[in-house]
PDB file of N, CA and C in Angstrom:
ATOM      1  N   UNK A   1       0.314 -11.000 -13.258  1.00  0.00           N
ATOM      2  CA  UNK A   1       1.316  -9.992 -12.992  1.00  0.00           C
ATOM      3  C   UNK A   1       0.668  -8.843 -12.227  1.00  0.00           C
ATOM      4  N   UNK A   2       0.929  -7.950 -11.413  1.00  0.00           N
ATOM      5  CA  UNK A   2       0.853  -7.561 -10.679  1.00  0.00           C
ATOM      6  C   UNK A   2       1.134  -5.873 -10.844  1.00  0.00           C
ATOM      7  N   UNK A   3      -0.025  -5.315 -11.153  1.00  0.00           N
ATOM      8  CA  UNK A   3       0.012  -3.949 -11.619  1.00  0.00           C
ATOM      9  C   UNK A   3       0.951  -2.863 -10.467  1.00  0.00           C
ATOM     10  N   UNK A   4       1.874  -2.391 -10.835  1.00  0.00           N
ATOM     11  CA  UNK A   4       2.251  -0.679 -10.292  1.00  0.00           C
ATOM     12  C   UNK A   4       1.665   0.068  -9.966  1.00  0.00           C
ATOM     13  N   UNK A   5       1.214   0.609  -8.968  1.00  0.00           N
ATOM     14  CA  UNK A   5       0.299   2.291  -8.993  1.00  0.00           C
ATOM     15  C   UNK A   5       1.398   2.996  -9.826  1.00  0.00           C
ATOM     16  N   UNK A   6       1.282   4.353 -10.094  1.00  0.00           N
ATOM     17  CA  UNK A   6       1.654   5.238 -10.794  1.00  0.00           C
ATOM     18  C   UNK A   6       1.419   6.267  -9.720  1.00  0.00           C
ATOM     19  N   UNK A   7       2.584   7.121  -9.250  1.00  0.00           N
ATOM     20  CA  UNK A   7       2.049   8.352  -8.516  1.00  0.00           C
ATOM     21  C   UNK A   7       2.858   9.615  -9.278  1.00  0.00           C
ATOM     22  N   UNK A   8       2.348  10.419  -8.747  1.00  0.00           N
ATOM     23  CA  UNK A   8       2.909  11.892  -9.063  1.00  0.00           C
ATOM     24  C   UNK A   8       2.980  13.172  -8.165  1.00  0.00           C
ATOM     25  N   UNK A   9       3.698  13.404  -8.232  1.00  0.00           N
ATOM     26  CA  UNK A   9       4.787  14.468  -7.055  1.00  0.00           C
ATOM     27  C   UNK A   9       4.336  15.700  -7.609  1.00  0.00           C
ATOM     28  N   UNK A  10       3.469  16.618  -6.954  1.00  0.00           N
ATOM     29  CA  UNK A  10       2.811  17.857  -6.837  1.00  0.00           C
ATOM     30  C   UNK A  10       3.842  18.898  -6.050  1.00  0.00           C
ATOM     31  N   UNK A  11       4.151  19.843  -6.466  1.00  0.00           N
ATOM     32  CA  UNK A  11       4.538  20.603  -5.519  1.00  0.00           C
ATOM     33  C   UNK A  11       3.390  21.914  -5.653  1.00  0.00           C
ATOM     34  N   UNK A  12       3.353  22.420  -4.294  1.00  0.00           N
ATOM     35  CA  UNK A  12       1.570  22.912  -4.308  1.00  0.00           C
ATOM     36  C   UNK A  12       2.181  24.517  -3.235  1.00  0.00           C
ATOM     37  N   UNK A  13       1.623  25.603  -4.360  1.00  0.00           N
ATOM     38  CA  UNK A  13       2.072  26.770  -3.283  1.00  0.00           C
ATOM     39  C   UNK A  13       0.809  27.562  -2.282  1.00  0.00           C
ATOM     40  N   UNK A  14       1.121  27.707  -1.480  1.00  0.00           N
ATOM     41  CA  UNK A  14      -0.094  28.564  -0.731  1.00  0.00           C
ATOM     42  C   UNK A  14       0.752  29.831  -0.404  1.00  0.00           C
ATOM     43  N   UNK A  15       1.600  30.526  -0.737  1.00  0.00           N
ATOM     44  CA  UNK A  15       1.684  32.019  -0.451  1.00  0.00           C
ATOM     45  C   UNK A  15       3.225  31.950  -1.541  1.00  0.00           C
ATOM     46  N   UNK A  16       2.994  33.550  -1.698  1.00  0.00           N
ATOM     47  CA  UNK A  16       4.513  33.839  -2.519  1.00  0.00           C
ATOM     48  C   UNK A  16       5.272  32.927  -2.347  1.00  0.00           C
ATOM     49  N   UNK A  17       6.076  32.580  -0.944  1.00  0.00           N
ATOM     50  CA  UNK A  17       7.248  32.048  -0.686  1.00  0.00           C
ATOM     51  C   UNK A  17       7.100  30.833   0.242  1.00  0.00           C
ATOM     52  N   UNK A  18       5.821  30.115   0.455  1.00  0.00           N
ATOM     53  CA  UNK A  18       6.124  29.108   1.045  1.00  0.00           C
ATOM     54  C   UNK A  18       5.399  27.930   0.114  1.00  0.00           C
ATOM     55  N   UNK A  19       5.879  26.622   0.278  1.00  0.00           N
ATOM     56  CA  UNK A  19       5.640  25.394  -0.826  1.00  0.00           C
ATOM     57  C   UNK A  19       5.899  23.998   0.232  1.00  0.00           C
ATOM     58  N   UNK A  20       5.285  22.970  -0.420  1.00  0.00           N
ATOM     59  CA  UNK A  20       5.167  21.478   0.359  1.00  0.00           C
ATOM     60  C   UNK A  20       5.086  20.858  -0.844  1.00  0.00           C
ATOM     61  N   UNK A  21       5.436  19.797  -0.938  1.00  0.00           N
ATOM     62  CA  UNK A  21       5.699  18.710  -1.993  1.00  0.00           C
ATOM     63  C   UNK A  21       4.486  17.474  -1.842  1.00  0.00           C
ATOM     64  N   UNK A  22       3.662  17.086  -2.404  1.00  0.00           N
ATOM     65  CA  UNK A  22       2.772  16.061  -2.180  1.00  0.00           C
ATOM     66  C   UNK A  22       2.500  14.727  -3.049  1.00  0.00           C
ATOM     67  N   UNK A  23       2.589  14.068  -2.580  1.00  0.00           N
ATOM     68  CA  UNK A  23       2.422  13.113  -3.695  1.00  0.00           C
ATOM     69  C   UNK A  23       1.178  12.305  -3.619  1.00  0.00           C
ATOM     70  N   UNK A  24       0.311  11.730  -5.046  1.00  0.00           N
ATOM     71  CA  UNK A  24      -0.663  11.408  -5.167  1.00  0.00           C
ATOM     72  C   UNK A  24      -1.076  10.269  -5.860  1.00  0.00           C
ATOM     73  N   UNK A  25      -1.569   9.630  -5.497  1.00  0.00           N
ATOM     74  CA  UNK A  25      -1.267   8.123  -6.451  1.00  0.00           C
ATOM     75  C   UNK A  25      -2.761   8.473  -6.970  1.00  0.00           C
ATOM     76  N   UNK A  26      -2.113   7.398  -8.633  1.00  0.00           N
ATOM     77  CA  UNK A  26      -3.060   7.633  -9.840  1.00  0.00           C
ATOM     78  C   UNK A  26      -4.338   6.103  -9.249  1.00  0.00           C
ATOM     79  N   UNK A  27      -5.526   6.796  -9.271  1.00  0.00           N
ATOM     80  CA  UNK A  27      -6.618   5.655  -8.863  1.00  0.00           C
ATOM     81  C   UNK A  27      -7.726   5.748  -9.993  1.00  0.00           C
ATOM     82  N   UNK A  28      -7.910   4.367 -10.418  1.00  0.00           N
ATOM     83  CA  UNK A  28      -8.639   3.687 -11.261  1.00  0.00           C
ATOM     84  C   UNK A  28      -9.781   3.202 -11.183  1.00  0.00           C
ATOM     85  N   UNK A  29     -11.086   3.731 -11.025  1.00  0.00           N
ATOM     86  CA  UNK A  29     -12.078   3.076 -10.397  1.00  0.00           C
ATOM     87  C   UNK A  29     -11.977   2.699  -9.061  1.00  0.00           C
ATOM     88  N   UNK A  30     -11.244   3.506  -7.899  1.00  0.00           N
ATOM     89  CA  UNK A  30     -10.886   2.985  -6.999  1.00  0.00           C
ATOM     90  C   UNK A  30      -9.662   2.313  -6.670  1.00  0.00           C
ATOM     91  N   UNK A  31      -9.268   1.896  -7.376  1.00  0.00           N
ATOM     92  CA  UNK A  31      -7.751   1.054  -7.252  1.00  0.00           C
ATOM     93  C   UNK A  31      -6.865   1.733  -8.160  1.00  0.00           C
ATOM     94  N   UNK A  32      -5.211   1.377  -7.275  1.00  0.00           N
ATOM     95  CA  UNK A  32      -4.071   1.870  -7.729  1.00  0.00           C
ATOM     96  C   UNK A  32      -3.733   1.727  -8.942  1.00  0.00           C
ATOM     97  N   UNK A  33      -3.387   2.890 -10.283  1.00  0.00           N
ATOM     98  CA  UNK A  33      -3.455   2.228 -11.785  1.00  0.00           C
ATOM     99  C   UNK A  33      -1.903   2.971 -11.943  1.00  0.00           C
ATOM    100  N   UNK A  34      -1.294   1.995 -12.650  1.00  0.00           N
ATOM    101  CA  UNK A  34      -0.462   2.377 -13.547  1.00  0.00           C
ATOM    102  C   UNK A  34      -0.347   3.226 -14.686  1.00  0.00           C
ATOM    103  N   UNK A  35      -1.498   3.297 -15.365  1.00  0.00           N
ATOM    104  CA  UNK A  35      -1.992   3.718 -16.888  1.00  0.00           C
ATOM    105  C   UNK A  35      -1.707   5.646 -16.655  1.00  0.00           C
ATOM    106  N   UNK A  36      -1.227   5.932 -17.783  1.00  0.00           N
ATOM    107  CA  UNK A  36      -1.208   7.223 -17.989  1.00  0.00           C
ATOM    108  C   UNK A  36      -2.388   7.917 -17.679  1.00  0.00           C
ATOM    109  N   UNK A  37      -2.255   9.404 -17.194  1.00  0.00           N
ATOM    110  CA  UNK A  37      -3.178  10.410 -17.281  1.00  0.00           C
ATOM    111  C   UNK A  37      -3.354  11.372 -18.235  1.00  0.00           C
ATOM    112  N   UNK A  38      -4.263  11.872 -18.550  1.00  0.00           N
ATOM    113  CA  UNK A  38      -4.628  12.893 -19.542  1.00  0.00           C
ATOM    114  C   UNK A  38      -4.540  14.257 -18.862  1.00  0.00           C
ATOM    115  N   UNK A  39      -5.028  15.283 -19.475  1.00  0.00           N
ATOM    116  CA  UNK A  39      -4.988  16.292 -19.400  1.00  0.00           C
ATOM    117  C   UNK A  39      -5.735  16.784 -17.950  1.00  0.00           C
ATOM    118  N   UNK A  40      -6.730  16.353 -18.152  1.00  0.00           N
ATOM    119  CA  UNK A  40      -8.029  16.713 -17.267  1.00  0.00           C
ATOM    120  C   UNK A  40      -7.856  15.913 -15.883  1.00  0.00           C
ATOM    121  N   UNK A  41      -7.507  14.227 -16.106  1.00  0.00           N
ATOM    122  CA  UNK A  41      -7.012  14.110 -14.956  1.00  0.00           C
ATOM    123  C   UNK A  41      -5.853  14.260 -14.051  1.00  0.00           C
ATOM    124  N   UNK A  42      -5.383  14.773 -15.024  1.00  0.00           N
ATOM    125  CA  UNK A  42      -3.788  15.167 -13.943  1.00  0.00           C
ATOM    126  C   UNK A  42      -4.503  16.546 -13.284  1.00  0.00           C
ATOM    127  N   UNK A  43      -5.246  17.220 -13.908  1.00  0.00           N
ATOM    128  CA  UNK A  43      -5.507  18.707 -13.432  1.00  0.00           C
ATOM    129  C   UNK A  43      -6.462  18.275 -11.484  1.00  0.00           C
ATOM    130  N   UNK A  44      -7.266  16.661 -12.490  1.00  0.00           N
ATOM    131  CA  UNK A  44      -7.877  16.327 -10.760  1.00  0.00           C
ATOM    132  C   UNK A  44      -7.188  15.777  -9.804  1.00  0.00           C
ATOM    133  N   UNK A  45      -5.641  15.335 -10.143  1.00  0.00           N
ATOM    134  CA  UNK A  45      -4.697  15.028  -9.424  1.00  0.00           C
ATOM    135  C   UNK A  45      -4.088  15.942  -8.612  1.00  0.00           C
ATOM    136  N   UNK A  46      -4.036  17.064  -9.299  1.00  0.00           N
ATOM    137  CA  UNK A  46      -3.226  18.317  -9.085  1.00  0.00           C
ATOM    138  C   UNK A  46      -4.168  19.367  -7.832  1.00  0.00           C
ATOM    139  N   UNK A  47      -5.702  19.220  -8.232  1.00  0.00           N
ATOM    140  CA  UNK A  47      -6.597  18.859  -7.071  1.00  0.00           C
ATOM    141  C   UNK A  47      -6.838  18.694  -5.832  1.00  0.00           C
ATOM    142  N   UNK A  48      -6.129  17.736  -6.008  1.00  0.00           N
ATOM    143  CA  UNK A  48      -6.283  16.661  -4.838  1.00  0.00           C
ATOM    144  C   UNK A  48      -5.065  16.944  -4.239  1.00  0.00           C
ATOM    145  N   UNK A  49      -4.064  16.996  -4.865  1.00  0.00           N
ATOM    146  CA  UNK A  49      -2.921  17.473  -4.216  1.00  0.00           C
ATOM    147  C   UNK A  49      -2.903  18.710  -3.482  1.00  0.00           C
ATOM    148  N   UNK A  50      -3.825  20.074  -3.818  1.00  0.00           N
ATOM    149  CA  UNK A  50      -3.862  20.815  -3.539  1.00  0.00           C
ATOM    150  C   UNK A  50      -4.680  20.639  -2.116  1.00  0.00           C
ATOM    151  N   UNK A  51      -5.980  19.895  -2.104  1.00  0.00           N
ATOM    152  CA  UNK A  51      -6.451  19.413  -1.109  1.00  0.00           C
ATOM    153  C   UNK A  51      -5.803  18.841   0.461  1.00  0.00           C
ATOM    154  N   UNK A  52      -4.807  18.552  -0.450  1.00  0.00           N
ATOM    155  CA  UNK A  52      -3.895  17.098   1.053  1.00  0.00           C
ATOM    156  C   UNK A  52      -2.777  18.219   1.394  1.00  0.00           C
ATOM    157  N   UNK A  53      -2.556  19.197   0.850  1.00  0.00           N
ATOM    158  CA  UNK A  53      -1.970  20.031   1.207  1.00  0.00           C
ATOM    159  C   UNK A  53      -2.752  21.085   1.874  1.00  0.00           C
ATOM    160  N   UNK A  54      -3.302  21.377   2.109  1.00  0.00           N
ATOM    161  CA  UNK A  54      -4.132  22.086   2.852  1.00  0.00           C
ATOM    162  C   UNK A  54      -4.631  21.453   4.424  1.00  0.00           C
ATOM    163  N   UNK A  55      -4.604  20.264   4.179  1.00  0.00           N
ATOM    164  CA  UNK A  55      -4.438  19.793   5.699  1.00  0.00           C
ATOM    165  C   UNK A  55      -3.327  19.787   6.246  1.00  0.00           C
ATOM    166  N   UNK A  56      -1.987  19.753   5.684  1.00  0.00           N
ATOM    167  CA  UNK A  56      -0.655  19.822   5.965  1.00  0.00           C
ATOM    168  C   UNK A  56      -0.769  20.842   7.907  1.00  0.00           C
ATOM    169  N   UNK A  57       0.481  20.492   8.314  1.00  0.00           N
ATOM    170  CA  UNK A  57       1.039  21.344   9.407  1.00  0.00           C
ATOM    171  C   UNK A  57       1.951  22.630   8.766  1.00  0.00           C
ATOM    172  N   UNK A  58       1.733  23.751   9.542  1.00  0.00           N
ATOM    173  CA  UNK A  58       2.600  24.717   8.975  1.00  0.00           C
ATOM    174  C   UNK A  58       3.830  24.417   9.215  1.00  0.00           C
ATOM    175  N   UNK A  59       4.565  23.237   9.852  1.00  0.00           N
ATOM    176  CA  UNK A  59       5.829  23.138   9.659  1.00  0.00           C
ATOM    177  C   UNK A  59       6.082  21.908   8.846  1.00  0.00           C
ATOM    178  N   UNK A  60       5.451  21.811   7.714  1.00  0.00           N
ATOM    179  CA  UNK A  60       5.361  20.811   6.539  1.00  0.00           C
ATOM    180  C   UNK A  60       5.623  21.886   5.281  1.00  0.00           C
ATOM    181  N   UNK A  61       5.438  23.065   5.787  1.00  0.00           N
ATOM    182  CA  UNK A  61       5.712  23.992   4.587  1.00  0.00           C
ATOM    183  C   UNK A  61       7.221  24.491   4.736  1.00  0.00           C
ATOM    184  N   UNK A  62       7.321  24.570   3.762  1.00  0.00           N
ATOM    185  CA  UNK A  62       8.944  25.079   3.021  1.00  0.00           C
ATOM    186  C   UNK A  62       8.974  26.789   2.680  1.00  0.00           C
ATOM    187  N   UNK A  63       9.842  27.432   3.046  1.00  0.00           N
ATOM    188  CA  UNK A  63       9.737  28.968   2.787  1.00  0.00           C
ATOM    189  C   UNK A  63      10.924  29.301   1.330  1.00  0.00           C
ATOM    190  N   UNK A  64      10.677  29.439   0.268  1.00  0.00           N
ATOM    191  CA  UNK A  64      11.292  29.990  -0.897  1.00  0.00           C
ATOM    192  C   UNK A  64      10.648  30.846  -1.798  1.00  0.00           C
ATOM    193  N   UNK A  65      10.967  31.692  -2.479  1.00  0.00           N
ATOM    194  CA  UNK A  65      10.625  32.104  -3.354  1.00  0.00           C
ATOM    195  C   UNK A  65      10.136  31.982  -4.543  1.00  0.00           C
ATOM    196  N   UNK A  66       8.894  32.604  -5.064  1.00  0.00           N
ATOM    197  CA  UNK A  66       8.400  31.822  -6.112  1.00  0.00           C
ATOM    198  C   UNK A  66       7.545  33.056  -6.718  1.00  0.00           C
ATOM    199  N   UNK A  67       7.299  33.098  -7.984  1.00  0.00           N
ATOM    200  CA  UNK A  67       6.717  34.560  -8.825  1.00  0.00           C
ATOM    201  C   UNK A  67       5.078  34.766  -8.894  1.00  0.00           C
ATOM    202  N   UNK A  68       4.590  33.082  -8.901  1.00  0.00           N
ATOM    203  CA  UNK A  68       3.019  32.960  -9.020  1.00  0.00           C
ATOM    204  C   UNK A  68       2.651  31.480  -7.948  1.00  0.00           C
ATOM    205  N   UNK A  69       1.393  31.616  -7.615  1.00  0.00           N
ATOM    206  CA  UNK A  69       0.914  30.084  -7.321  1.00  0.00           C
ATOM    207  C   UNK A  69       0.349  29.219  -7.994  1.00  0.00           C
ATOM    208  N   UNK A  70       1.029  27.925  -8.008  1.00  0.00           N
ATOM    209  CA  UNK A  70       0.631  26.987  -9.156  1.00  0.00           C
ATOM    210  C   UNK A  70       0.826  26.053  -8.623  1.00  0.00           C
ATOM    211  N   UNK A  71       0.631  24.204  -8.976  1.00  0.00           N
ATOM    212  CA  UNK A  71       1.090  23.215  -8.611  1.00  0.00           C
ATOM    213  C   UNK A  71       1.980  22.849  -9.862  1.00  0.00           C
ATOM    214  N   UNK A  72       3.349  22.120  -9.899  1.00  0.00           N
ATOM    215  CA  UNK A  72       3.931  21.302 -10.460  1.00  0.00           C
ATOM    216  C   UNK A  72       3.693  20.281 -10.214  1.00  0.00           C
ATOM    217  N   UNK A  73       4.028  19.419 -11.296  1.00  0.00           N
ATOM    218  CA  UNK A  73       3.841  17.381 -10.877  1.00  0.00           C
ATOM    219  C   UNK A  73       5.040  17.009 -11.569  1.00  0.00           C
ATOM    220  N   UNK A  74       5.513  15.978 -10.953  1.00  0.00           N
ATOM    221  CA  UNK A  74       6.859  15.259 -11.693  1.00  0.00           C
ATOM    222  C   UNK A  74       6.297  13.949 -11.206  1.00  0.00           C
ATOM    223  N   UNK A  75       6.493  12.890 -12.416  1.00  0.00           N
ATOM    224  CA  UNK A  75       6.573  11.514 -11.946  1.00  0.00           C
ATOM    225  C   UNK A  75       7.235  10.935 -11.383  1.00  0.00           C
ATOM    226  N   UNK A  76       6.880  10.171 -10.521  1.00  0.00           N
ATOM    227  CA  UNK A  76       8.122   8.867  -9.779  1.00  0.00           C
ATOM    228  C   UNK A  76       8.644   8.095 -10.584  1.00  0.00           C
ATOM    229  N   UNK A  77       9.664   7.920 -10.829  1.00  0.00           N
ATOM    230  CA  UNK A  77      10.164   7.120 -11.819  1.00  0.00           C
ATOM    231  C   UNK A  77      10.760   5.356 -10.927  1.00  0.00           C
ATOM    232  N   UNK A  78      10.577   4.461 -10.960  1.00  0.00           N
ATOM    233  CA  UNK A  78      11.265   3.573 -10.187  1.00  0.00           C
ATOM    234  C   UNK A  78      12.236   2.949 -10.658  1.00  0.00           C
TER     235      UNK A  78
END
């Protein structure tokens, strides 16, 4: 049977009011894993997300309002 990656949807802010959405697939020794994350690795997910967002184009960013900078993650659900 034929394992799922697992990804997770970062939304990642770089100023008050602008945001990009990123998504990051969960990797297992290298390969795509299904298996839940913990604490610590979602934080290196969240990471990494922050990373791939930072290469982004400034017209990949979204302008809204927002109180602090943080990343959110929501799972993909299929």
């Amino acid at each position: 049977m034929e394992r799922q990656e697992k990804d997770y949807t970062f939304t990642v802010y770089r100023t008050i009011q602008q945001s990009v959405q990123v998504t990051v697939t969960n990797v297992w020794y290298g390969y795509p894993s299904d298996r839940e994350v913990d604490g610590r690795e979602l934080e290196q997910l969240a990471n990494e997300a922050e990373h791939q967002a930072g290469e982004l184009p400034d017209g990949d960013w979204k302008s809204e309002e927002v109180d602090t900078i943080y990343a959110l993650f929501e799972t993909v659900e299929e």
